[in-house]
C-alpha atoms as a PDB file:
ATOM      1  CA  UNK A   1      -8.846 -54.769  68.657  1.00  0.00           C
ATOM      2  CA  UNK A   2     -11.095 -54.260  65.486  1.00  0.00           C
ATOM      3  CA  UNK A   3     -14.011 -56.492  65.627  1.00  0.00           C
ATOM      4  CA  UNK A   4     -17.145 -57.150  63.171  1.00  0.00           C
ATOM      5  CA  UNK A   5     -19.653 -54.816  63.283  1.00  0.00           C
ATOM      6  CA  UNK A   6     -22.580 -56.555  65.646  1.00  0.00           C
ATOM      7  CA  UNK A   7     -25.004 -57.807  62.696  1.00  0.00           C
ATOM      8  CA  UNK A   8     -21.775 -59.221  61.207  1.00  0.00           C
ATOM      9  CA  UNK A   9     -19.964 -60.603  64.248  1.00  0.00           C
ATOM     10  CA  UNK A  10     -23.796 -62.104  65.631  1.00  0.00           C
ATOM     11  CA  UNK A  11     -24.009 -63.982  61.688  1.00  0.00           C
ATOM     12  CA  UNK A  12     -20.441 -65.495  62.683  1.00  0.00           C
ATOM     13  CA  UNK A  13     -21.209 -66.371  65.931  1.00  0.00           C
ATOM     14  CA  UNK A  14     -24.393 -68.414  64.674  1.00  0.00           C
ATOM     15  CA  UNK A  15     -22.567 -69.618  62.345  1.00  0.00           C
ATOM     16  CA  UNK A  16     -20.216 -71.242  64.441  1.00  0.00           C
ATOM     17  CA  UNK A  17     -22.714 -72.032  67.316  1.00  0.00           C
ATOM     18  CA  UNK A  18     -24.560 -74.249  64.231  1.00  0.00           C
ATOM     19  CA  UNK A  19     -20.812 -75.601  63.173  1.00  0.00           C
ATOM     20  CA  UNK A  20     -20.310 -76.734  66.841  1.00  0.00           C
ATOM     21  CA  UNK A  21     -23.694 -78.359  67.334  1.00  0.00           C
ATOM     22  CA  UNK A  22     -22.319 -80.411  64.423  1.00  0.00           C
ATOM     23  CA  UNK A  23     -24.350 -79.030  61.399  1.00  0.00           C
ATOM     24  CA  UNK A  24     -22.263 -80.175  58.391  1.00  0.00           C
ATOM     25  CA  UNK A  25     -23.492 -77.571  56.259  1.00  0.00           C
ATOM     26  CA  UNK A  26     -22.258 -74.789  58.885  1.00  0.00           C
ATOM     27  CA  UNK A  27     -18.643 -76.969  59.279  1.00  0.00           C
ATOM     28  CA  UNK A  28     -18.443 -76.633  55.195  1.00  0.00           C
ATOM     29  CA  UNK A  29     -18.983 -73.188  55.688  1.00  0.00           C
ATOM     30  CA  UNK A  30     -16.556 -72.019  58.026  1.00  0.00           C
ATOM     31  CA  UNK A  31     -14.109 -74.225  56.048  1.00  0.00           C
ATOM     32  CA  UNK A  32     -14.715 -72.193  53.009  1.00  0.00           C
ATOM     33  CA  UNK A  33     -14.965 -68.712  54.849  1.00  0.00           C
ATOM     34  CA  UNK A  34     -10.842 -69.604  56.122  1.00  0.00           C
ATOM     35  CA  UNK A  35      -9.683 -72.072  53.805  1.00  0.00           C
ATOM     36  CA  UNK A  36      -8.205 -69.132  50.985  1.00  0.00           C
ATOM     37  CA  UNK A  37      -7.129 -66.679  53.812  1.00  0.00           C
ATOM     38  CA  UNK A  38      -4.987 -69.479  55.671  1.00  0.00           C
ATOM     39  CA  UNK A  39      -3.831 -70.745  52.692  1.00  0.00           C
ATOM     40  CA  UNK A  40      -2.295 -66.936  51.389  1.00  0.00           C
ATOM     41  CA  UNK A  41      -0.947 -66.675  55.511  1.00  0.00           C
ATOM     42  CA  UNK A  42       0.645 -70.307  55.119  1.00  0.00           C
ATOM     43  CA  UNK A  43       2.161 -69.432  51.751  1.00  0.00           C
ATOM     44  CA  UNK A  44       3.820 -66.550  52.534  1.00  0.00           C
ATOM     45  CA  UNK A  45       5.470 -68.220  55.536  1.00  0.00           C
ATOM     46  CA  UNK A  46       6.655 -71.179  54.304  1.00  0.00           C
ATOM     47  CA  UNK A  47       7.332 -70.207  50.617  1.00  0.00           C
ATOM     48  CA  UNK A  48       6.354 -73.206  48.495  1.00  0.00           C
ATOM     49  CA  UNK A  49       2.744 -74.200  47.341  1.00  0.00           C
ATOM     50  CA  UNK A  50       3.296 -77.789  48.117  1.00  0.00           C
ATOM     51  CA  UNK A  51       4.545 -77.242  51.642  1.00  0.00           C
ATOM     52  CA  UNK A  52       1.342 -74.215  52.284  1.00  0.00           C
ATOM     53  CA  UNK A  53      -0.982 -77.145  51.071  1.00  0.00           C
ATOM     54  CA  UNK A  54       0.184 -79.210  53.991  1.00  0.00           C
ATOM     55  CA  UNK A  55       0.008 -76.386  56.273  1.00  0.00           C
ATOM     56  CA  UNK A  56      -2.941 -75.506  56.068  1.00  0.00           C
ATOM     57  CA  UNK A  57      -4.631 -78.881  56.093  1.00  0.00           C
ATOM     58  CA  UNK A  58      -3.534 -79.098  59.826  1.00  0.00           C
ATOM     59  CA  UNK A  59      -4.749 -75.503  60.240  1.00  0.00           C
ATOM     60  CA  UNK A  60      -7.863 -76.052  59.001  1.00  0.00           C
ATOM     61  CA  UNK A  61      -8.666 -79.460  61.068  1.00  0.00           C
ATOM     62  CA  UNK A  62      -7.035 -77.378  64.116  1.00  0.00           C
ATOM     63  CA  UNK A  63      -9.479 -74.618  63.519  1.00  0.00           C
ATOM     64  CA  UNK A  64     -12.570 -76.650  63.200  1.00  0.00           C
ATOM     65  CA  UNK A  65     -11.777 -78.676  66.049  1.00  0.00           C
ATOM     66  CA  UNK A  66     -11.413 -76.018  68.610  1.00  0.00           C
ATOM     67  CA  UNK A  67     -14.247 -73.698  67.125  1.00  0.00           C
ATOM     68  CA  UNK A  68     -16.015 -74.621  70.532  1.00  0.00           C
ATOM     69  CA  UNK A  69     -13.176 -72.191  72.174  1.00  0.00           C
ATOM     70  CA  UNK A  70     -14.772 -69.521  69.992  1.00  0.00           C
ATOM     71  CA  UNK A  71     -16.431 -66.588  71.846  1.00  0.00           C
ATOM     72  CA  UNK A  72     -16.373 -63.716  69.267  1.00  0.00           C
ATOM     73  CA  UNK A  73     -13.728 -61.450  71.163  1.00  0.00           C
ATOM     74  CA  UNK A  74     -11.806 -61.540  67.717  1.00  0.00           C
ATOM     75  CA  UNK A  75     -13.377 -61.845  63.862  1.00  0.00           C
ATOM     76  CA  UNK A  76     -13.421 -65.594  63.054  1.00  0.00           C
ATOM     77  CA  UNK A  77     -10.834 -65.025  60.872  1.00  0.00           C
ATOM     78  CA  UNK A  78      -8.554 -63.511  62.721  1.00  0.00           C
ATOM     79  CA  UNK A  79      -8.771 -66.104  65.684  1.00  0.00           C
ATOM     80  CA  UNK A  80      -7.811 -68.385  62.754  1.00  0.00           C
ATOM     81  CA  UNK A  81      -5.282 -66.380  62.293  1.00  0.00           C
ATOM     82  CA  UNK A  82      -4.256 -66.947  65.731  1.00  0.00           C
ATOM     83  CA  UNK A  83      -4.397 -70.879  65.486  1.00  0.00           C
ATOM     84  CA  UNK A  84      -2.432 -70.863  62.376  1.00  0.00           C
ATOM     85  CA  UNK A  85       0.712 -68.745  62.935  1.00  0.00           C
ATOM     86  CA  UNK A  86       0.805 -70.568  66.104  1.00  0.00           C
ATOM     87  CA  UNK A  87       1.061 -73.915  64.038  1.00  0.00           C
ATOM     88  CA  UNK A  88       3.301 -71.795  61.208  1.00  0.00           C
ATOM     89  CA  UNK A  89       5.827 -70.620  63.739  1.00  0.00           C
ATOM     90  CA  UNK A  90       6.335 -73.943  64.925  1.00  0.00           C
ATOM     91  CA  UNK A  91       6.559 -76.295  61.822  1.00  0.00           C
ATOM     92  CA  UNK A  92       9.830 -78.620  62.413  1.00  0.00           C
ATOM     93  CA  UNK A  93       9.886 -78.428  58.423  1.00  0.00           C
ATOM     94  CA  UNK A  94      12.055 -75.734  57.239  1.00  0.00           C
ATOM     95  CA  UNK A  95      12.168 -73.927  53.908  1.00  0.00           C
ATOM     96  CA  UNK A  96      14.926 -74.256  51.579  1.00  0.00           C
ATOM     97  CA  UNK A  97      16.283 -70.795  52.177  1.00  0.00           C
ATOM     98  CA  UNK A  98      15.975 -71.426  56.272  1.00  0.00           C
ATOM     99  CA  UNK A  99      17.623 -74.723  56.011  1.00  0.00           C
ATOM    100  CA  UNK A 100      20.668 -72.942  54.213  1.00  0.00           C
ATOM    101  CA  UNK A 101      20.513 -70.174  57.353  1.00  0.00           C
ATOM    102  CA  UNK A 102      20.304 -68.036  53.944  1.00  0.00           C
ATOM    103  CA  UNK A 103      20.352 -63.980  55.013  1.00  0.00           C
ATOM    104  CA  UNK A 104      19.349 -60.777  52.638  1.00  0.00           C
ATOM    105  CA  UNK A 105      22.871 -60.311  51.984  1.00  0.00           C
ATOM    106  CA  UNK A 106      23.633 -63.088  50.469  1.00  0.00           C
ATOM    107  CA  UNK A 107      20.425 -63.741  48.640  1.00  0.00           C
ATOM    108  CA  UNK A 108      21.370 -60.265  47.255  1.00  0.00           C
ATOM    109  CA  UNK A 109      24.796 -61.500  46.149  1.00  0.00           C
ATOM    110  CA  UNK A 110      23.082 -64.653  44.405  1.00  0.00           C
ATOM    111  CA  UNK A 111      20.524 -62.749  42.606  1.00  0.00           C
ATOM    112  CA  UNK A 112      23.381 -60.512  41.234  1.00  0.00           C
ATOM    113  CA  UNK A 113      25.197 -63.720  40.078  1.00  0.00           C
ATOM    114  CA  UNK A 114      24.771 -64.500  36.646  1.00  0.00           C
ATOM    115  CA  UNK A 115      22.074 -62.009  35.966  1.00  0.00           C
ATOM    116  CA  UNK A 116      21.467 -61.763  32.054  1.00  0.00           C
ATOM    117  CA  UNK A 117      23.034 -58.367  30.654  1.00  0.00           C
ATOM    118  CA  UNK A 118      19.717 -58.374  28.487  1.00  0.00           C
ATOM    119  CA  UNK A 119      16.036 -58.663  29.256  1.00  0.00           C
ATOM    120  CA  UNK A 120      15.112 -62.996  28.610  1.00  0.00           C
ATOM    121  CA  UNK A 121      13.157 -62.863  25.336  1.00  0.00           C
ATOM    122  CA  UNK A 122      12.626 -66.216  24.988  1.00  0.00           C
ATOM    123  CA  UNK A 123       9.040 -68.494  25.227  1.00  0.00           C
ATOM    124  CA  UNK A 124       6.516 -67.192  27.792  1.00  0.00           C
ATOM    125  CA  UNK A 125       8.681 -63.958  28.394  1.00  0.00           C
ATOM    126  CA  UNK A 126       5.997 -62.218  30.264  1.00  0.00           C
ATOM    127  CA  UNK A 127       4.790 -65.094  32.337  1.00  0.00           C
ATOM    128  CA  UNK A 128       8.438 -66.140  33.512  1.00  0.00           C
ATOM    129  CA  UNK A 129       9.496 -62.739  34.502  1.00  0.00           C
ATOM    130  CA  UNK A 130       6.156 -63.064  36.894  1.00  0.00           C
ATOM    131  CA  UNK A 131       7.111 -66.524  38.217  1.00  0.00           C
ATOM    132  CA  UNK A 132      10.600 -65.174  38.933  1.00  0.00           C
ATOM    133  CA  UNK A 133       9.308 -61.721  40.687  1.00  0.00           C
ATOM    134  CA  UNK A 134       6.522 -63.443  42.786  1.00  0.00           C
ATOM    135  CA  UNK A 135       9.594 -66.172  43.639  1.00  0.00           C
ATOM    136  CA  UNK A 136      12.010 -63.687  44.344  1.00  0.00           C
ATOM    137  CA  UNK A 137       9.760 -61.733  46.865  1.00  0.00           C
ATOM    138  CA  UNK A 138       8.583 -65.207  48.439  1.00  0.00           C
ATOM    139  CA  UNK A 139      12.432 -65.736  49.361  1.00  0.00           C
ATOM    140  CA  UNK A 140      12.999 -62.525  50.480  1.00  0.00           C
ATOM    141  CA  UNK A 141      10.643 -63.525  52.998  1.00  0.00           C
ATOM    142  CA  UNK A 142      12.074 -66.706  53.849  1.00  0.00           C
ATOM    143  CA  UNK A 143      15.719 -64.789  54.404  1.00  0.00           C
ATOM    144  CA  UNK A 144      14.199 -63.018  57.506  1.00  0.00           C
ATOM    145  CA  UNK A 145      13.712 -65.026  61.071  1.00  0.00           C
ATOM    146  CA  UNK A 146      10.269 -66.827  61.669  1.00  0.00           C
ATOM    147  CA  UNK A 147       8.905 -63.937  64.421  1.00  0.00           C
ATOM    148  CA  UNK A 148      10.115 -61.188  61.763  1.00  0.00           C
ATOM    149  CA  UNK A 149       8.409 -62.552  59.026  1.00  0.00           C
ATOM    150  CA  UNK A 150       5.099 -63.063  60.898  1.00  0.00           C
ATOM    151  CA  UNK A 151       5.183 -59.552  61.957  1.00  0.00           C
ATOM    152  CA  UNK A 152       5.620 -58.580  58.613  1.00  0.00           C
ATOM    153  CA  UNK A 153       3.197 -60.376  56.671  1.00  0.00           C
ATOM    154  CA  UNK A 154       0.402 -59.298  59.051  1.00  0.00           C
ATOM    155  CA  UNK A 155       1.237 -55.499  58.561  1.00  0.00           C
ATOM    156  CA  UNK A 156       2.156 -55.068  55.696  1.00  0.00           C
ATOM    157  CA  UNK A 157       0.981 -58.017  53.785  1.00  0.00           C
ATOM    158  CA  UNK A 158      -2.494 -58.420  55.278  1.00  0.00           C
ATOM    159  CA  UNK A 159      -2.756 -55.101  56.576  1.00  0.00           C
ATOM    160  CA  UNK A 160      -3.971 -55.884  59.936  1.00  0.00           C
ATOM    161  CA  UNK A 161      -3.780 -53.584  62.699  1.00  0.00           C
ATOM    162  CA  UNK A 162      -0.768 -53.794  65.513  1.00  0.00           C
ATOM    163  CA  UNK A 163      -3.344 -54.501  68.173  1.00  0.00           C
ATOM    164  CA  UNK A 164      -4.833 -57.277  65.981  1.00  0.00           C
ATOM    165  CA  UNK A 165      -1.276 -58.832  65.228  1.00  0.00           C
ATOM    166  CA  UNK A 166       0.218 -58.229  68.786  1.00  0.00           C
ATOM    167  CA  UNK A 167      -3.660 -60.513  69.999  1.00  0.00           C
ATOM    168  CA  UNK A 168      -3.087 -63.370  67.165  1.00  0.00           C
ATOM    169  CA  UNK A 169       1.100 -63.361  68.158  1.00  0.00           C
ATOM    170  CA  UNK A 170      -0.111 -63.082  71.718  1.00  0.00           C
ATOM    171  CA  UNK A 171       2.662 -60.313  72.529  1.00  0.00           C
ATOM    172  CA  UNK A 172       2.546 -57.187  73.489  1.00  0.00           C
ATOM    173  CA  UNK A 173       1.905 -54.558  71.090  1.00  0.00           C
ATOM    174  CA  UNK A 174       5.584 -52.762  71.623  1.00  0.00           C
ATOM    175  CA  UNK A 175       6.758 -55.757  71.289  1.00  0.00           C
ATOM    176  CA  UNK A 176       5.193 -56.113  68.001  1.00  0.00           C
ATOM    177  CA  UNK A 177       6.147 -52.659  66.642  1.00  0.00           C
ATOM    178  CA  UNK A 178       9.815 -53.427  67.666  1.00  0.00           C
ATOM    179  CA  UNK A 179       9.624 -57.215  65.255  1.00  0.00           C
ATOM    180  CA  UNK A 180       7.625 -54.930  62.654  1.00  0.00           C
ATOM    181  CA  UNK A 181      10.439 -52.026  62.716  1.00  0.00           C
ATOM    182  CA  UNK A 182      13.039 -54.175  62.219  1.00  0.00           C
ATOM    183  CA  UNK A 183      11.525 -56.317  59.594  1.00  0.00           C
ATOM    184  CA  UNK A 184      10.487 -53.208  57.664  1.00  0.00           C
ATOM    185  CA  UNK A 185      14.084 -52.073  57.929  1.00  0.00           C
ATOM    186  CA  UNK A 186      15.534 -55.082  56.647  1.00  0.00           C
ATOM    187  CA  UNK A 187      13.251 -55.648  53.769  1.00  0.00           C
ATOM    188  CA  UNK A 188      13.428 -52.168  52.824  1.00  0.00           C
ATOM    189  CA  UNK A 189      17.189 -51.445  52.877  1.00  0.00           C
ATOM    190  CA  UNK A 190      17.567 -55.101  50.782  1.00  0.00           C
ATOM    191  CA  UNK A 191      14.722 -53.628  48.178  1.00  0.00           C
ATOM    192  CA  UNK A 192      16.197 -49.994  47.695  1.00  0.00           C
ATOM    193  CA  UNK A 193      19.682 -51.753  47.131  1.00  0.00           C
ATOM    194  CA  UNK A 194      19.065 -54.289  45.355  1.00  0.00           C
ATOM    195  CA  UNK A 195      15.281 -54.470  43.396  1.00  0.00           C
ATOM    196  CA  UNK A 196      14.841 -52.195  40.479  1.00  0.00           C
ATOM    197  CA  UNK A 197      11.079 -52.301  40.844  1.00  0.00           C
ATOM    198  CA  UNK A 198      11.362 -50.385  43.677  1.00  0.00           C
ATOM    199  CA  UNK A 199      14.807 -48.105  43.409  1.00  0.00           C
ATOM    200  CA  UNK A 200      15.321 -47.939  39.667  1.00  0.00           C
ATOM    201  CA  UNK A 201      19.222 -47.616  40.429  1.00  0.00           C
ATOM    202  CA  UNK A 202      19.082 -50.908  41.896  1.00  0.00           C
ATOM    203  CA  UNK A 203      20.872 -53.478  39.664  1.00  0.00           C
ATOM    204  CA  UNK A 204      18.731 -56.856  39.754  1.00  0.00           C
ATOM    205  CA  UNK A 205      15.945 -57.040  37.291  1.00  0.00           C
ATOM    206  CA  UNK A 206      13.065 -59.980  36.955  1.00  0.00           C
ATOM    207  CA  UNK A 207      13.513 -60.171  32.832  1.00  0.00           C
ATOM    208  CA  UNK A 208      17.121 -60.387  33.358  1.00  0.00           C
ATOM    209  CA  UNK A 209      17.135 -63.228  36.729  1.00  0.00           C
ATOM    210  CA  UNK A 210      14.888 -65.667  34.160  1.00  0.00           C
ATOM    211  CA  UNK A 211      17.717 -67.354  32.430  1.00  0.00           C
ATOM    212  CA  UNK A 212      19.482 -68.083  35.810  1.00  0.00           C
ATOM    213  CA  UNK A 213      16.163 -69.092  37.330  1.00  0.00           C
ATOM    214  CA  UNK A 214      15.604 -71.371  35.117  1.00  0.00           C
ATOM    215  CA  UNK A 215      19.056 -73.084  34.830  1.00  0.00           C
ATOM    216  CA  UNK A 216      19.314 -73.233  38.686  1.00  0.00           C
ATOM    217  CA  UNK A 217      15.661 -74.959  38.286  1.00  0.00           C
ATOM    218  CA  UNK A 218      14.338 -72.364  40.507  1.00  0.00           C
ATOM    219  CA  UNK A 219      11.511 -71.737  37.793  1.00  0.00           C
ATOM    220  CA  UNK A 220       9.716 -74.563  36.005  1.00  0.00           C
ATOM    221  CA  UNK A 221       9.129 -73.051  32.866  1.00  0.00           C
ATOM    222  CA  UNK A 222       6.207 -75.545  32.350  1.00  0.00           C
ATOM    223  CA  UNK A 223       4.827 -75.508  35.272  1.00  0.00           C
ATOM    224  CA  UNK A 224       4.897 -72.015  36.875  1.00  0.00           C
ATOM    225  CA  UNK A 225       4.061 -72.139  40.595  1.00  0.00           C
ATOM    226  CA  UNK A 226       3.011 -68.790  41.409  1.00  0.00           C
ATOM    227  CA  UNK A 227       2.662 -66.938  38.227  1.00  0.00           C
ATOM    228  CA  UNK A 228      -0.363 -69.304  37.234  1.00  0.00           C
ATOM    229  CA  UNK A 229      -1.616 -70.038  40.346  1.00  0.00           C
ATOM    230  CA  UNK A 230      -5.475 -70.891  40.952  1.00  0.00           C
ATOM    231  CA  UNK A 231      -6.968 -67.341  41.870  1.00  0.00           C
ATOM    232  CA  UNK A 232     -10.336 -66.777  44.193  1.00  0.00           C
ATOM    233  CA  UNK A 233     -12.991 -66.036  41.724  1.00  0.00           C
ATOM    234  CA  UNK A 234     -12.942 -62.589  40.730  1.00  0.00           C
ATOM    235  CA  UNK A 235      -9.388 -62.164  42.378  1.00  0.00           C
ATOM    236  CA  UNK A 236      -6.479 -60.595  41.357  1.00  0.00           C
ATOM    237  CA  UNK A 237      -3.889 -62.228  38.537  1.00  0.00           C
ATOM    238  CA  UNK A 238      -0.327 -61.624  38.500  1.00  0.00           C
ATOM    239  CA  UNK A 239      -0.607 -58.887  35.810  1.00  0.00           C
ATOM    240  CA  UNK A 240      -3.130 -57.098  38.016  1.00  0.00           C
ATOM    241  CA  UNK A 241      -1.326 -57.546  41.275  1.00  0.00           C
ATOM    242  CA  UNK A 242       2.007 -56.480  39.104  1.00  0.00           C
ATOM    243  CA  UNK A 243      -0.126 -53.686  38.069  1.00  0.00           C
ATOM    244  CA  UNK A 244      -1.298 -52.334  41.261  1.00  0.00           C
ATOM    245  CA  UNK A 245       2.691 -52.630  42.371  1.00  0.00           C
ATOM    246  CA  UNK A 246       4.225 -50.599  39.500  1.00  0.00           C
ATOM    247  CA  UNK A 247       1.557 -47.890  40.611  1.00  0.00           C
ATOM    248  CA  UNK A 248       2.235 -47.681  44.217  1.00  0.00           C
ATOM    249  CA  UNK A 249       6.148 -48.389  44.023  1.00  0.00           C
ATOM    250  CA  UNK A 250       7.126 -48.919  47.451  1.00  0.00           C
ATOM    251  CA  UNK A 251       9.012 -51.758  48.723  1.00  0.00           C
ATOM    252  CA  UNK A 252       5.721 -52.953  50.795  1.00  0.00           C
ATOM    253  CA  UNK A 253       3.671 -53.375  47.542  1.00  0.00           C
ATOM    254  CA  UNK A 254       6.667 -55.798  46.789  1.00  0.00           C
ATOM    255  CA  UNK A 255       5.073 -58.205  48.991  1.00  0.00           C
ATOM    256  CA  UNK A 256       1.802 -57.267  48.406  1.00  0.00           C
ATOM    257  CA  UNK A 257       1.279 -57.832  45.638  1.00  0.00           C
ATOM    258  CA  UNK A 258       0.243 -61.357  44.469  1.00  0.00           C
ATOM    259  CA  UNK A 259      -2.491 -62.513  43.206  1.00  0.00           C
ATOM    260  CA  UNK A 260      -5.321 -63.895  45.177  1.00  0.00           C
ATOM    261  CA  UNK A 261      -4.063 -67.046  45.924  1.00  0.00           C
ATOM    262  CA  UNK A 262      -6.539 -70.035  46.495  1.00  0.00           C
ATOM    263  CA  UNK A 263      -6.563 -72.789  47.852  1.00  0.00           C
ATOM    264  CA  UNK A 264      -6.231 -75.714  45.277  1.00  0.00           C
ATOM    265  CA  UNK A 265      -9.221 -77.572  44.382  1.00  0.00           C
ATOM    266  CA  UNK A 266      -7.742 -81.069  45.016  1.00  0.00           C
ATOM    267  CA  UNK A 267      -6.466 -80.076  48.246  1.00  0.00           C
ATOM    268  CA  UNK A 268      -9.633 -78.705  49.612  1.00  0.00           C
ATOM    269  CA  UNK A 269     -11.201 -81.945  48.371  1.00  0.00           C
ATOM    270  CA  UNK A 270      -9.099 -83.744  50.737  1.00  0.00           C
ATOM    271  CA  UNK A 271      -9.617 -81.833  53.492  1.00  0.00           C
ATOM    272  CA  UNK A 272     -13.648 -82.445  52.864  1.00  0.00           C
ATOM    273  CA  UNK A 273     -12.923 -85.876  52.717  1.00  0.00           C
ATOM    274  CA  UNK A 274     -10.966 -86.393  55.854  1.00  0.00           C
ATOM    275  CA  UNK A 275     -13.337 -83.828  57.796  1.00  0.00           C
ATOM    276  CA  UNK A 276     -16.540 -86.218  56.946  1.00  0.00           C
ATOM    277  CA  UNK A 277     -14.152 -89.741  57.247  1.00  0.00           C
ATOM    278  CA  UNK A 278     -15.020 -90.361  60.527  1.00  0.00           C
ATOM    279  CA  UNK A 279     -11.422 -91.145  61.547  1.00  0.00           C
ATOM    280  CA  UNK A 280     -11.495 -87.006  62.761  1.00  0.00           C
ATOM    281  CA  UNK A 281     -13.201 -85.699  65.653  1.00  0.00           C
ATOM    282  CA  UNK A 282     -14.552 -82.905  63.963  1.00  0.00           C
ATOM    283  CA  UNK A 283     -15.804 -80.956  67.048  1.00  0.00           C
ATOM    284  CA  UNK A 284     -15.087 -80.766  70.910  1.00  0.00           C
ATOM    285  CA  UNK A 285     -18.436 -81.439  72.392  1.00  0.00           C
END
């Protein structure tokens, strides 16, 4: 497994050691180190701002309060990692698509339904054929099983290692290839049949889902989810993430990209609030 280099990995490890010995300033910091990177992993999996919000609240108050079962055999991160998909794969709450048992091939059919024979030209053109793209590839998700999609988000989304998946699923790494290699298949034979970003011959295309998207109310052209999401500093928007996509057209840039989701501030305000409440035991001492 890939860990920090030693300068890096001994900064974490004091970092934490501070955290545990209940320094508030090193709890705020771990908070902020994970809070953006759980928040992406939690989005992916569950689909929906609102319900990644709630997910990785618990995450985050799970993480802190074990950070005392920290030894450094993984990057901080990636033992968050651990603690989170093991709260994401296990969520009672379901997403809309896994509630309908919806599969690839009939998402496919659906997004073929009533698509536009022209390209939507109406307000916010450009932003709404975003929203519906960085929708679309959210569902796509949602279509595969839990243990399929966690396989592929780590690859392929995150770009972690099979050795460092296999350790945060606590598998095997064979195992892990197989869940990989069958969620790459899937995705892949859906995208080259049915996404014209990635096979032009493909017949769906964003511009031309919008108009459907938005009378099925699966856009809010007011209040795009996604498309104007708050970004990490610096990050990536949705016309740079788009941008990168179109350049690498594959059906794994698909997924990739989108922008650098953070965490939103009101949320994290909450978190800081419940974290210093009193009413949560912050650490295991």
């Amino acid at each position: 497994m890939t860990v920090d280099p030693p300068d890096e990995r001994s900064r974490e490890i004091a970092l934490v050691d501070r955290a545990v010995a209940g320094d508030r300033g090193a709890i705020t910091e771990v908070v902020r180190i994970l809070q953006d990177p759980l928040y992406r992993l939690a989005l992916r999996m569950v689909g929906r701002p609102v319900d990644a919000e709630d997910a990785v609240q618990e995450i985050l108050l799970r993480v802190v309060g074990n950070l005392a079962s920290w030894r450094g055999e993984a990057r901080l991160t990636t033992w968050a990692y651990r603690v989170g998909v093991n709260h994401l794969l296990n969520l009672r709450r379901r997403s809309a698509q896994e509630t309908a048992q919806l599969d690839l091939d009939r998402f496919g059919a659906n997004l073929l339904d009533g698509l536009a024979a022209e390209d939507y030209r109406g307000p916010e053109a450009t932003l709404l054929t975003h929203e519906v793209r960085l929708n679309c590839s959210q569902a796509m998700l949602q279509c595969l099983g839990r243990d399929e999609r966690i396989a592929f988000v780590l690859a392929d989304v995150f770009e972690l290692t099979s050795a460092e998946a296999a350790w945060i699923l606590d598998i095997g790494a064979a195992t892990y290839r197989k869940r990989l290699e069958r969620a790459r298949a899937r995705l892949g034979n859906f995208l080259n049949a049915t996404c014209g970003v990635v096979n032009p011959a493909a017949g769906c295309r964003c511009a031309r889902r919008v108009p459907a998207a938005l009378a099925l109310g699966r856009v809010d052209a007011k209040r795009p989810a996604l498309a104007a999401h708050p970004i990490v500093a610096g990050g990536r928007d949705a016309v740079r993430a788009e941008q990168q996509m179109v350049r690498l057209h594959d059906a794994a840039s698909v997924f990739r990209a989108h922008p650098d989701y953070a965490l939103p501030p009101a949320r994290l305000a909450a978190i800081a609030k419940l974290l210093s409440s009193g009413r949560f035991p912050l650490l295991d001492r």
